[in-house]
C-alpha atoms as a PDB file:
ATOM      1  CA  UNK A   1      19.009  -1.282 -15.122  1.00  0.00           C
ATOM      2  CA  UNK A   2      20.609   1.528 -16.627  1.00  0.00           C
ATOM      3  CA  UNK A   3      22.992   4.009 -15.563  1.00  0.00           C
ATOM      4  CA  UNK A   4      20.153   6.947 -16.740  1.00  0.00           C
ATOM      5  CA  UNK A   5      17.720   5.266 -14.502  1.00  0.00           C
ATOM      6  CA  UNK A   6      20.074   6.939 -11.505  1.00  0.00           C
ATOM      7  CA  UNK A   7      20.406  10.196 -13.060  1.00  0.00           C
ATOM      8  CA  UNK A   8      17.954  13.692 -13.241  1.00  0.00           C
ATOM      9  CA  UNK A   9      17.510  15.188 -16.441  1.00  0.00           C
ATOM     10  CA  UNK A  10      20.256  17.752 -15.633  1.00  0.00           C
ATOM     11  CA  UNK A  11      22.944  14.614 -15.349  1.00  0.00           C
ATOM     12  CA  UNK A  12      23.169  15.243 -11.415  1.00  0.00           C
ATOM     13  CA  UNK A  13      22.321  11.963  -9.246  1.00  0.00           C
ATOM     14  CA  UNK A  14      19.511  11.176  -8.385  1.00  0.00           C
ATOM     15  CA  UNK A  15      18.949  11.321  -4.452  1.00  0.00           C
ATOM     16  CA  UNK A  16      17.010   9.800  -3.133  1.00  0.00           C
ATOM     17  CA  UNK A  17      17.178   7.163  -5.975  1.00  0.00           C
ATOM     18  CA  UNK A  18      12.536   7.301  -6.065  1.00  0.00           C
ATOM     19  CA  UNK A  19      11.972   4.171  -8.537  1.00  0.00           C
ATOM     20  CA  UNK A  20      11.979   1.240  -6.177  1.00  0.00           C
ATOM     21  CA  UNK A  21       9.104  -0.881  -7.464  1.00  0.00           C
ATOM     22  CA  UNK A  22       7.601  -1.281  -3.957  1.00  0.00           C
ATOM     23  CA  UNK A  23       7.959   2.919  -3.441  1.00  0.00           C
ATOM     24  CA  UNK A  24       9.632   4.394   0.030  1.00  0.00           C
ATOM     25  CA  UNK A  25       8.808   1.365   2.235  1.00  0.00           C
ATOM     26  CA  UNK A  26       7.387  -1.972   2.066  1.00  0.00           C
ATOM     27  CA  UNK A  27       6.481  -4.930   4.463  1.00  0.00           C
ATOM     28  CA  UNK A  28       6.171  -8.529   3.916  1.00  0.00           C
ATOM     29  CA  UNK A  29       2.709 -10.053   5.873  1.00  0.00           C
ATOM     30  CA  UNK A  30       4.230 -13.169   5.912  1.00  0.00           C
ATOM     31  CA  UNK A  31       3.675 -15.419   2.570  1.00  0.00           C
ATOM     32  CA  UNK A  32       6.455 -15.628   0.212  1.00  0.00           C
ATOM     33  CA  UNK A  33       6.307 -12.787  -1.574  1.00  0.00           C
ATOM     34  CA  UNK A  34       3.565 -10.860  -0.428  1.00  0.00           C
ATOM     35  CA  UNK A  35       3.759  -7.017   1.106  1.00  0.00           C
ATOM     36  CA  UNK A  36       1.989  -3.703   1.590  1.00  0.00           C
ATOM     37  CA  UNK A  37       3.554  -1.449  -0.538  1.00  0.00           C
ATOM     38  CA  UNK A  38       3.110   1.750  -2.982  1.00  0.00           C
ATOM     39  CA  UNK A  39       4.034   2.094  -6.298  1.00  0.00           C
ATOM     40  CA  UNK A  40       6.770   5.121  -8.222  1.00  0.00           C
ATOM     41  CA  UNK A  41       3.684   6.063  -9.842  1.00  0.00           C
ATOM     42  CA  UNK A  42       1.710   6.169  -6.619  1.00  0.00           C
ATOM     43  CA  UNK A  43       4.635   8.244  -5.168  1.00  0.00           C
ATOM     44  CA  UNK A  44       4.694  10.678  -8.063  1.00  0.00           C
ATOM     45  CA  UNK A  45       1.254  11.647  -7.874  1.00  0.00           C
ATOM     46  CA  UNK A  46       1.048  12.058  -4.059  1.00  0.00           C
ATOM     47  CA  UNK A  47       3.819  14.779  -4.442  1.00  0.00           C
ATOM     48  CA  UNK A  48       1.800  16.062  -7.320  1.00  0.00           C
ATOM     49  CA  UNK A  49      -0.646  16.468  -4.536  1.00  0.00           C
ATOM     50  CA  UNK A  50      -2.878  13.765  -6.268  1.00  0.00           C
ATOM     51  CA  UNK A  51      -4.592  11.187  -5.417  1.00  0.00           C
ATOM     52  CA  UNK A  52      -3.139   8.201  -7.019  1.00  0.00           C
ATOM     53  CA  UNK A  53      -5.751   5.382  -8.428  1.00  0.00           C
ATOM     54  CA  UNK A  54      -4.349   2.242  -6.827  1.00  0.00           C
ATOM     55  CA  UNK A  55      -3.379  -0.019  -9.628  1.00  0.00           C
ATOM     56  CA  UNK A  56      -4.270  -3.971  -9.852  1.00  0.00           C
ATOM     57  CA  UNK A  57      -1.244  -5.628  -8.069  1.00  0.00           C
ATOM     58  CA  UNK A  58       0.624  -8.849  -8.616  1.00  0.00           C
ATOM     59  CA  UNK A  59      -0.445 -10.186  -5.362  1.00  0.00           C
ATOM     60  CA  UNK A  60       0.527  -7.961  -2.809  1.00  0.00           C
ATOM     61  CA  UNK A  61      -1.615  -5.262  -0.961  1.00  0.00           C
ATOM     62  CA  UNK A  62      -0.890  -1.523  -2.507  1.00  0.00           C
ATOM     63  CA  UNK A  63      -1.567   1.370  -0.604  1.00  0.00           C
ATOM     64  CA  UNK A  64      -1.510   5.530  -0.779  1.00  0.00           C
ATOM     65  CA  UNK A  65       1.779   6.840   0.198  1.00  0.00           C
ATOM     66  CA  UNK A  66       0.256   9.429   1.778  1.00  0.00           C
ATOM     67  CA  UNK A  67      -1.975   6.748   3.684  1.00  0.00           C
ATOM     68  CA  UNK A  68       1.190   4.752   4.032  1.00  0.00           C
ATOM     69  CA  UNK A  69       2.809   7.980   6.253  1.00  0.00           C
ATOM     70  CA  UNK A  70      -0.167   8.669   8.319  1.00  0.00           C
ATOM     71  CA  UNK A  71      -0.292   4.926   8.991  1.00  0.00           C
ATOM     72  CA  UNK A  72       3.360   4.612  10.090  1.00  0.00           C
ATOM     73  CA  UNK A  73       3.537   8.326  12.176  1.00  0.00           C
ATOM     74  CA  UNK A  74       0.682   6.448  14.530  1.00  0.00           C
ATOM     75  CA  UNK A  75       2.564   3.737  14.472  1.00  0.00           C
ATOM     76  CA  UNK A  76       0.073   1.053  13.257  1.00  0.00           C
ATOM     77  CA  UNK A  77       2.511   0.221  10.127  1.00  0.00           C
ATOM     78  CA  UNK A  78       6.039  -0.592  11.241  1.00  0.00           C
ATOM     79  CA  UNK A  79       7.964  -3.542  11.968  1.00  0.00           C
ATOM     80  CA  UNK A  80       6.533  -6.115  14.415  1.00  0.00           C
ATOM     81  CA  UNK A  81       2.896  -5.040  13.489  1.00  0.00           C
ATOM     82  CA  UNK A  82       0.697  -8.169  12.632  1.00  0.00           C
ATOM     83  CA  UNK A  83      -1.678  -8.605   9.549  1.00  0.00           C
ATOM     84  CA  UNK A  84      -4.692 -10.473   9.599  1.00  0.00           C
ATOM     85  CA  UNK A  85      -5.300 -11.817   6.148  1.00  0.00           C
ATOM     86  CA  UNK A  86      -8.861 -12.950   5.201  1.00  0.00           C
ATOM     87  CA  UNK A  87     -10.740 -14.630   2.553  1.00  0.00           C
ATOM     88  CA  UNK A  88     -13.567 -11.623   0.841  1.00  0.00           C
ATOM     89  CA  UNK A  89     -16.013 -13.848   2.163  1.00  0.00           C
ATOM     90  CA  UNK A  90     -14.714 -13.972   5.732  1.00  0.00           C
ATOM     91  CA  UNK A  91     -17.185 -11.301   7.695  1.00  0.00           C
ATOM     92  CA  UNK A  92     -15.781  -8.963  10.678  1.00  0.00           C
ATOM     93  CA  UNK A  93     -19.152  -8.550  11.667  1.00  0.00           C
ATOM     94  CA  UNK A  94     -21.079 -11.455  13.292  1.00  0.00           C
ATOM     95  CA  UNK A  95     -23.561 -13.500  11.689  1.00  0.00           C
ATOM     96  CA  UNK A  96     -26.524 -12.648  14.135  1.00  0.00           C
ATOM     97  CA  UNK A  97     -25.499  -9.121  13.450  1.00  0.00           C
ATOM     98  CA  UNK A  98     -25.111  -9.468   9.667  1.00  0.00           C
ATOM     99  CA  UNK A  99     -28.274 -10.935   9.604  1.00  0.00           C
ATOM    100  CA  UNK A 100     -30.061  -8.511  11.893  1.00  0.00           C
ATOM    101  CA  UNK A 101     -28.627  -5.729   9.482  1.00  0.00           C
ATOM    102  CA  UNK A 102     -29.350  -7.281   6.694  1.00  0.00           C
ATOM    103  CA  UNK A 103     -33.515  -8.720   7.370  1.00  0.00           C
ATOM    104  CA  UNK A 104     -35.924  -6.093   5.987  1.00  0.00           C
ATOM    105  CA  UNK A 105     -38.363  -4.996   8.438  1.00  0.00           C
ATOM    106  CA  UNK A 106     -41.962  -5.730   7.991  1.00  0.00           C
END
């Protein structure tokens, strides 16, 4: 890092210092290395008042910062809250259900 990567155009400091690679907050779900984050880009845009594309991620789970806020102001994204991490192929909905859904009707 450079010293210009804590400093505004006008040669003021930066504050709050906005290009943390995992944005405002993060949390790790439990494997090495793996959290729910945003990105500085992400951040940038929602303050644009755009909606940011999500970009492809390194392994961990990205998420809109203004998502992120609304999540954490009900309280569903803070510390001690659990993830449950499945497979794509793991269903929420039970098979009998899936199938019922799913069976065309004659």
């Amino acid at each position: 890092m450079e010293p210009s990567d804590f400093v505004k155009p006008d040669g003021s400091l930066m504050k709050p210092w906005d290009k943390n690679d995992f944005g405002a907050n993060a949390w790790s779900v439990g494997a090495r290395g793996m959290y729910v984050h945003t990105t500085p880009t992400d951040e940038h845009q929602v303050l644009a008042g755009k909606t940011p594309e999500l970009s492809a991620s390194h392994g961990c789970i990205h998420i809109n910062p203004a998502e992120r806020n609304e999540m954490m102001a009900k309280g569903y994204l803070q510390a001690g809250v659990k993830f449950i991490i499945k497979k794509y192929d793991a269903h929420l909905i039970p098979a009998p259900m899936r199938k019922a859904a799913t069976t065309p009707k004659p």
